[in-house]
N, C-alpha and C. Protein backbone atom coordinates (compact mmCIF):
# COMPACT_ATOMS: atom_id res chain seq x y z
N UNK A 1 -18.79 -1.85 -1.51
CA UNK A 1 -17.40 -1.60 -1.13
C UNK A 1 -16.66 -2.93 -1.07
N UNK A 2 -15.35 -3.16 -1.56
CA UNK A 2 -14.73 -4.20 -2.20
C UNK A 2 -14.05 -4.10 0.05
N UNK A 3 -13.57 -5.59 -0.02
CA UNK A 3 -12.53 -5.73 1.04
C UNK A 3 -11.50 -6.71 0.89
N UNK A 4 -10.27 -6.09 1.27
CA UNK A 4 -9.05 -6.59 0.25
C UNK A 4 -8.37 -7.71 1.63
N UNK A 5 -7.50 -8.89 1.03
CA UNK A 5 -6.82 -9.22 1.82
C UNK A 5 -5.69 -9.65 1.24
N UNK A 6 -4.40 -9.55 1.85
CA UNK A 6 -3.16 -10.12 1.06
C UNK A 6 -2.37 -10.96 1.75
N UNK A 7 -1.87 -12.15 0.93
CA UNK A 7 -0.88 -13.24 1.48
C UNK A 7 -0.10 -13.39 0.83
N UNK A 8 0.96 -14.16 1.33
CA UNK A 8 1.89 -14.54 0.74
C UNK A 8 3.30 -14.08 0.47
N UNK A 9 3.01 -12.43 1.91
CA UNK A 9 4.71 -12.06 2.07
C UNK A 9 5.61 -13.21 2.94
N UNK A 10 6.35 -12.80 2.97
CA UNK A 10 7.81 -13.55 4.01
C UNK A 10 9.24 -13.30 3.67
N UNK A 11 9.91 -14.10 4.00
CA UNK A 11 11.39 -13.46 4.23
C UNK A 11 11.84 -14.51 2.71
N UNK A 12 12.83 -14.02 1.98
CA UNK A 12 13.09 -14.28 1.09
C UNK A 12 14.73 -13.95 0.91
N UNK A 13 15.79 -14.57 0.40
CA UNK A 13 16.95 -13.94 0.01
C UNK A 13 17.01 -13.73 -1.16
N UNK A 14 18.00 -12.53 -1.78
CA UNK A 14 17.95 -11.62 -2.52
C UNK A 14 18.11 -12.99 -4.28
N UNK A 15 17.39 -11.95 -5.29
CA UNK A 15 17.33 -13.11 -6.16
C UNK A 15 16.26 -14.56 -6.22
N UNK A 16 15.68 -14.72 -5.38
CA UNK A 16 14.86 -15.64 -4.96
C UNK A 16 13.45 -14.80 -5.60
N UNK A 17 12.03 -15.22 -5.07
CA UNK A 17 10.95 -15.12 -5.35
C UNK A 17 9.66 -15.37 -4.70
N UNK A 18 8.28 -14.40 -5.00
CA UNK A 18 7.96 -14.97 -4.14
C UNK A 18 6.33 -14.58 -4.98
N UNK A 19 5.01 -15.07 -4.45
CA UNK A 19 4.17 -14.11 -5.27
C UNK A 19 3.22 -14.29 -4.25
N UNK A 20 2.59 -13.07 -4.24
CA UNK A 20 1.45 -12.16 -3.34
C UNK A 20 0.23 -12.89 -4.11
N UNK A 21 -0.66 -12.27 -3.07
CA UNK A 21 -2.11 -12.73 -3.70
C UNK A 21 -3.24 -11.92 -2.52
N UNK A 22 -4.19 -11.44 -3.75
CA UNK A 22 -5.57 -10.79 -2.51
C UNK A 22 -6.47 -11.08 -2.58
N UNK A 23 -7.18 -11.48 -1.84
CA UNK A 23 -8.65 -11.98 -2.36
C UNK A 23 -9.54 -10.92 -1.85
N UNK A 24 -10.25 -10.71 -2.73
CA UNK A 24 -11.56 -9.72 -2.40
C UNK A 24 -12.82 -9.85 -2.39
N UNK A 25 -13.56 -9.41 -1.55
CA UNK A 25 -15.00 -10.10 -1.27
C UNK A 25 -15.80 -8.91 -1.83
N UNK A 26 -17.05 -9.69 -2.18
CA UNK A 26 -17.92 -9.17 -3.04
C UNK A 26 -18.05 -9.65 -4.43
N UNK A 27 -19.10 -9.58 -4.92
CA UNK A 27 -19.64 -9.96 -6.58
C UNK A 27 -18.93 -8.70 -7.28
N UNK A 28 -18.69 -7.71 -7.23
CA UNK A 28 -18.32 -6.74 -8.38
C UNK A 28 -17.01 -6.96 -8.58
N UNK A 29 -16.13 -7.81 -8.05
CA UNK A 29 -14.52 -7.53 -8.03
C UNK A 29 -13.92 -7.09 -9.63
N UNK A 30 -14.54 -7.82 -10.62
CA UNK A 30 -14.50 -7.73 -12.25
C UNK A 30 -14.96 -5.80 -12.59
N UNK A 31 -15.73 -5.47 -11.41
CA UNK A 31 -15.26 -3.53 -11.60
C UNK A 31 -14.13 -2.63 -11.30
N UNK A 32 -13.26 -3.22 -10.80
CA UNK A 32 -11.93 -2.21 -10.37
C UNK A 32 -11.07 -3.03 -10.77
N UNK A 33 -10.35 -1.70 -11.23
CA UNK A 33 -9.30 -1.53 -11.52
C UNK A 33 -8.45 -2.43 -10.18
N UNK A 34 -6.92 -2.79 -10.06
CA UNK A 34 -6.42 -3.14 -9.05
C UNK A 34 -5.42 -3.00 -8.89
N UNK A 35 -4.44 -2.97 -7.79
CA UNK A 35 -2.92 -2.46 -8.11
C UNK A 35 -2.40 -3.11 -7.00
N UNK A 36 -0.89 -2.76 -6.57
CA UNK A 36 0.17 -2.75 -5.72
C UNK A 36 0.69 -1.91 -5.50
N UNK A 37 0.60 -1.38 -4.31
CA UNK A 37 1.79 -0.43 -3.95
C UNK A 37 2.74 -1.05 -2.93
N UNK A 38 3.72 -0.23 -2.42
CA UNK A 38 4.73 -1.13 -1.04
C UNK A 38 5.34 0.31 -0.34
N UNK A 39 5.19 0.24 0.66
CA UNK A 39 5.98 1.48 1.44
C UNK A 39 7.14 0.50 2.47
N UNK A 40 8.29 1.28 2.58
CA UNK A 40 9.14 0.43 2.76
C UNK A 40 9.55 1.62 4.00
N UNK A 41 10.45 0.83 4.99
CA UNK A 41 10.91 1.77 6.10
C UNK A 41 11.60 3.00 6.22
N UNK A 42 10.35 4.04 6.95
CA UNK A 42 11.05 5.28 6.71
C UNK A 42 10.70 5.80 5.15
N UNK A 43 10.08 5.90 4.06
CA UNK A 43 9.70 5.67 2.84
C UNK A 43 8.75 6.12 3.04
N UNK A 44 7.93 7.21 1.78
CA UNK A 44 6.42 6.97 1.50
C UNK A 44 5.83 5.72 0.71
N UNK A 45 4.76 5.76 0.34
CA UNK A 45 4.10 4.28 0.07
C UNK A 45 4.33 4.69 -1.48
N UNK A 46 4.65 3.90 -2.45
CA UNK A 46 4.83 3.90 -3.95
C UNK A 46 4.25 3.04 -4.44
N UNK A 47 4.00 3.38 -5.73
CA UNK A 47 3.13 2.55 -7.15
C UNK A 47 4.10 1.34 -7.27
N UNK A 48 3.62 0.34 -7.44
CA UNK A 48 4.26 -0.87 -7.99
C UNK A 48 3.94 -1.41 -9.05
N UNK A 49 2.61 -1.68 -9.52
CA UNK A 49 2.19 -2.21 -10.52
C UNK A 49 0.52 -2.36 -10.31
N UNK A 50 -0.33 -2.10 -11.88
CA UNK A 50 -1.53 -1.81 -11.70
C UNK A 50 -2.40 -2.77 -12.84
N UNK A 51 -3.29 -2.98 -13.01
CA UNK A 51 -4.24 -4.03 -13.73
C UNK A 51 -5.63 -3.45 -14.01
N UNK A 52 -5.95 -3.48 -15.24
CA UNK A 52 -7.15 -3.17 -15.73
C UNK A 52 -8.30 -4.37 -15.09
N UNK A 53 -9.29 -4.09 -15.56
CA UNK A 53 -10.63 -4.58 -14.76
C UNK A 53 -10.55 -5.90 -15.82
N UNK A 54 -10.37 -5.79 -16.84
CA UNK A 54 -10.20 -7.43 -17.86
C UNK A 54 -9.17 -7.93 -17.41
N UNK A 55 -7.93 -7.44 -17.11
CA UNK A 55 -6.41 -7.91 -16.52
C UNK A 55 -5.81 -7.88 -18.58
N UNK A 56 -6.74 -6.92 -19.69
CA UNK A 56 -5.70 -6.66 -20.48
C UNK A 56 -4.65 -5.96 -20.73
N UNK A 57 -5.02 -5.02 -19.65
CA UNK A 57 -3.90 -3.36 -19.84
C UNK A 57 -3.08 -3.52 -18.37
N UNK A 58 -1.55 -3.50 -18.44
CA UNK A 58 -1.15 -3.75 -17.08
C UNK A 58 0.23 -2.35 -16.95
N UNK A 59 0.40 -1.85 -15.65
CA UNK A 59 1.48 -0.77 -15.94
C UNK A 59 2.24 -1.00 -15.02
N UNK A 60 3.74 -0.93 -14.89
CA UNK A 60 4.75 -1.10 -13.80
C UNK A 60 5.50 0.42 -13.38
N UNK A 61 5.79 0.08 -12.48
CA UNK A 61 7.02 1.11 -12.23
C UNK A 61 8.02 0.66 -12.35
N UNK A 62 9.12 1.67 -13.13
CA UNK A 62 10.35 1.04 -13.95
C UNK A 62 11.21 0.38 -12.89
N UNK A 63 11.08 0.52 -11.53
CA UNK A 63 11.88 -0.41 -10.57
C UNK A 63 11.80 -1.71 -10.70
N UNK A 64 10.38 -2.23 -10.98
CA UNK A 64 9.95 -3.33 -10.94
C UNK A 64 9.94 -4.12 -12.16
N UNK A 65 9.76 -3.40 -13.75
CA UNK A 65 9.56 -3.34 -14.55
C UNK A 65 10.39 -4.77 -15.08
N UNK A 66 10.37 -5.86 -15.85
CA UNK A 66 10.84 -7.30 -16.09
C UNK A 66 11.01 -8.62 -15.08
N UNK A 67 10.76 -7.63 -13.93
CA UNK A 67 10.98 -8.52 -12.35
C UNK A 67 9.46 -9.20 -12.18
N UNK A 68 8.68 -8.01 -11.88
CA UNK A 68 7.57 -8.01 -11.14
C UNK A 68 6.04 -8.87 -12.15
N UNK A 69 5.48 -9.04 -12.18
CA UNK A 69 4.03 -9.57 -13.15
C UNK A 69 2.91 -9.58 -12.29
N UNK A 70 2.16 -8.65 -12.34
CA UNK A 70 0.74 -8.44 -12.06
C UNK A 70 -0.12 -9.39 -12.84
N UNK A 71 -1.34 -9.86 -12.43
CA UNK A 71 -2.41 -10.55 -13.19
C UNK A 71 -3.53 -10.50 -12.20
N UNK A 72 -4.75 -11.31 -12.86
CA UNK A 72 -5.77 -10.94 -12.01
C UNK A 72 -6.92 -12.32 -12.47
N UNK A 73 -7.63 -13.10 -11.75
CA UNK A 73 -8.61 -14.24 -11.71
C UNK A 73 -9.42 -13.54 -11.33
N UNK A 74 -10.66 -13.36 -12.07
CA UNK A 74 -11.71 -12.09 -11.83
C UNK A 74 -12.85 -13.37 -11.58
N UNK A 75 -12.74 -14.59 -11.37
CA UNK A 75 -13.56 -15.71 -11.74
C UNK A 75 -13.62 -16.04 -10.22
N UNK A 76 -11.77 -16.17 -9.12
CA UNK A 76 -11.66 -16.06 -8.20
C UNK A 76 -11.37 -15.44 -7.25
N UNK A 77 -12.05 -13.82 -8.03
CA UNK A 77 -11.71 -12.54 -6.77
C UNK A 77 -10.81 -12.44 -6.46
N UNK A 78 -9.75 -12.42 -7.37
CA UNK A 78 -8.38 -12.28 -6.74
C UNK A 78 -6.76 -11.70 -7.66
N UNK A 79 -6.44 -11.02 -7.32
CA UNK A 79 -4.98 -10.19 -8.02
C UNK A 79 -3.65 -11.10 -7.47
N UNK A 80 -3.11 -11.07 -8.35
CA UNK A 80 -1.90 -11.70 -8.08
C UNK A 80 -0.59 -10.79 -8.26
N UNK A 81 1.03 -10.84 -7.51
CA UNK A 81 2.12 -10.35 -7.81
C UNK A 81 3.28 -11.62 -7.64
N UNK A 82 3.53 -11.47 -9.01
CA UNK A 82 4.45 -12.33 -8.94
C UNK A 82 5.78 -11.77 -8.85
N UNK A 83 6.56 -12.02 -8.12
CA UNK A 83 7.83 -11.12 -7.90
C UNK A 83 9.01 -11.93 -7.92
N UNK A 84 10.21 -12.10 -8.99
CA UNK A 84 11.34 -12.30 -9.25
C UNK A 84 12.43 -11.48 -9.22
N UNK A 85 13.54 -12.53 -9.31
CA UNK A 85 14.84 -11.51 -8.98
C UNK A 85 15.22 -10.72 -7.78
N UNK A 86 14.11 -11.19 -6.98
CA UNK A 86 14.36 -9.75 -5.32
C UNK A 86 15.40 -9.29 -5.05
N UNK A 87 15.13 -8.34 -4.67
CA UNK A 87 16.42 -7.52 -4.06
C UNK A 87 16.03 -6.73 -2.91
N UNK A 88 17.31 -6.51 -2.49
CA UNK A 88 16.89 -6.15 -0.70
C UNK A 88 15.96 -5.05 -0.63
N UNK A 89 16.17 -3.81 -1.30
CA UNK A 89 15.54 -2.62 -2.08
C UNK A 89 13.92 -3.06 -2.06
N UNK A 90 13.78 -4.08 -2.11
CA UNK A 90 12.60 -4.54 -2.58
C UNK A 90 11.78 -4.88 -1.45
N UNK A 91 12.32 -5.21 -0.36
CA UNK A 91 11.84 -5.14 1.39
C UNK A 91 10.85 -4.02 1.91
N UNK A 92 9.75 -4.18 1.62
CA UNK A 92 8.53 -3.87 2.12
C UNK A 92 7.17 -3.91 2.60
N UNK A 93 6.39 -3.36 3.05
CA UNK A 93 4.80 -3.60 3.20
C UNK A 93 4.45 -3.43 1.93
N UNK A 94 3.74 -4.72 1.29
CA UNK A 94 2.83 -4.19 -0.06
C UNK A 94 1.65 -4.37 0.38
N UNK A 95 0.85 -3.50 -0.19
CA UNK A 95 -0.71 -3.17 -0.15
C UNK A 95 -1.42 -3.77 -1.55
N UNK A 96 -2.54 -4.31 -1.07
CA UNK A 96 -3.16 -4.23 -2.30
C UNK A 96 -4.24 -2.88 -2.29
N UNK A 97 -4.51 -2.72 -4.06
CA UNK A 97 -5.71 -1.81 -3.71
C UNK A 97 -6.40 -1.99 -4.91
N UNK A 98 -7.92 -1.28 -4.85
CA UNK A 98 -8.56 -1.42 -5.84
C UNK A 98 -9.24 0.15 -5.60
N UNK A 99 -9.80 0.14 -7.26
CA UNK A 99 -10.68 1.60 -7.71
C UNK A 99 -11.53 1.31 -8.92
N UNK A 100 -12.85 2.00 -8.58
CA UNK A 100 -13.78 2.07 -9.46
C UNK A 100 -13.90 3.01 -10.78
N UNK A 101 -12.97 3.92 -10.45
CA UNK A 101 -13.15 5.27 -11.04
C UNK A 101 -12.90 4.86 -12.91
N UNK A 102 -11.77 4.51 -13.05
CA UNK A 102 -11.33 4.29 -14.32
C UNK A 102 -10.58 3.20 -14.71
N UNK A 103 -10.94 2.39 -15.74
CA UNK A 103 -10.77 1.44 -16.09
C UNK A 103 -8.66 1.41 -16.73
N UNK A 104 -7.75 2.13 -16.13
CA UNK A 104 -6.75 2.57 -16.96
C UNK A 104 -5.79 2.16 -16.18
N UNK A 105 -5.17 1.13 -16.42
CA UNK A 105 -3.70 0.57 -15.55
C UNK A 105 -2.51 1.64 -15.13
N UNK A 106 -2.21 2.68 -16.32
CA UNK A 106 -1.77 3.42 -16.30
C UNK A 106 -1.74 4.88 -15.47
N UNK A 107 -3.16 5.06 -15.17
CA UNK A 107 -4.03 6.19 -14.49
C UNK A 107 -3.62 6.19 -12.90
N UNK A 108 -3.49 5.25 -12.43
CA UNK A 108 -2.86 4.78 -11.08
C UNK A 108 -1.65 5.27 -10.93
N UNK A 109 -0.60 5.55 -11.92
CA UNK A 109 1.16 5.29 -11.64
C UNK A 109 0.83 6.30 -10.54
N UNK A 110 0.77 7.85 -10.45
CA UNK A 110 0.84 8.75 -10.00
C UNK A 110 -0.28 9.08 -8.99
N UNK A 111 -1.35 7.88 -8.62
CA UNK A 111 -2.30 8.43 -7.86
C UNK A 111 -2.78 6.96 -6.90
N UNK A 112 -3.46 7.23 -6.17
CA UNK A 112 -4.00 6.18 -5.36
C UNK A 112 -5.13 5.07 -5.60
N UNK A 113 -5.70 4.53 -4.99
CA UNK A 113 -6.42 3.84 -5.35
C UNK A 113 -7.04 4.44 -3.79
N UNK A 114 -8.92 3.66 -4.29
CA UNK A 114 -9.80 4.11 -2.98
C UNK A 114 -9.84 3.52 -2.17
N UNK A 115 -9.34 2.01 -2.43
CA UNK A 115 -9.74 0.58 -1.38
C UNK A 115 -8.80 -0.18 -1.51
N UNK A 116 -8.16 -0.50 0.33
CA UNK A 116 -6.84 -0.68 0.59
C UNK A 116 -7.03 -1.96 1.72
N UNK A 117 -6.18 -2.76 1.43
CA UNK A 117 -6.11 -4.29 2.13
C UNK A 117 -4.88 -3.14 3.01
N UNK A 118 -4.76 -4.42 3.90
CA UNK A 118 -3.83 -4.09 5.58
C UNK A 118 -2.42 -4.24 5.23
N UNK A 119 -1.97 -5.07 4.03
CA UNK A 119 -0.49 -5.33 3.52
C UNK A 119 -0.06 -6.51 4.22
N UNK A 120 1.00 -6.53 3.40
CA UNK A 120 1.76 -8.38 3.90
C UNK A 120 3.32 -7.61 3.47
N UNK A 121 3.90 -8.03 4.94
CA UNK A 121 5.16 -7.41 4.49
C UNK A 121 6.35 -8.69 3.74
N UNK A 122 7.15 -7.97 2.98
CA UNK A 122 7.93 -8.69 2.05
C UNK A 122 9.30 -8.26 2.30
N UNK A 123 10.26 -9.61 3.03
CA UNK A 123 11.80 -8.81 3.69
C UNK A 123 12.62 -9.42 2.83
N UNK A 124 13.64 -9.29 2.09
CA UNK A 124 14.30 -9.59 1.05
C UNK A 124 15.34 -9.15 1.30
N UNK A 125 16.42 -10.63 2.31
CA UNK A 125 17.63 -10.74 2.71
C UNK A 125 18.77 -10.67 1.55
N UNK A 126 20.11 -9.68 1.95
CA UNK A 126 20.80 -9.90 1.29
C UNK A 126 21.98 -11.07 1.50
């Protein structure tokens, strides 16, 4: 069982930037799949962006979609979000997560992942 941790939220004004990072413990991290989600106040928790187990296949949600860049150091256990352009909209808890099930960046938009870090919240002043 993978265990997730994430850094690198904080307060940001709108247009500015900022990028997340999780490190995960354990030797298998190079088996899951990995993603982002963010639930924001009052909000259910939503897909943000997801990463294949090579970090070749990557999928966004069209909110995020030219802003946002997922990647992944499978060398240093760790997923990255790089996030540009912020906008207030964009003010939330992001989660990291990971899954064993299927190797498909895409396979995530609409579903969860099994293994969930605590989140780092991200406030994006207007």
């Amino acid at each position: 069982q993978v265990q997730l941790v994430e850094s690198g939220g904080g307060l940001v004004q709108a247009g500015g930037s900022l990028r997340l990072s999780c490190a995960a413990s354990g030797r298998t991290f190079s088996s899951y799949a990995m993603g982002w989600f963010r639930q924001a106040p009052g909000k259910e928790r939503e897909f943000v962006a997801a990463i294949s187990r090579s970090g070749a296949n990557t999928y966004y949600a069209d909110s995020v979609k030219g802003r946002f860049t997922i990647s992944r150091d499978n060398a240093k256990n760790t997923v990255f979000l790089q996030m540009n352009s912020l906008k207030p909209e964009d003010t939330a808890v992001y989660y990291c997560a990971g899954d064993l099930k299927v190797d498909s960046a895409s396979y995530y938009y609409r579903r969860g992942m099994d293994y969930w870090g605590k989140g780092t919240l991200v406030t994006v002043s207007s």
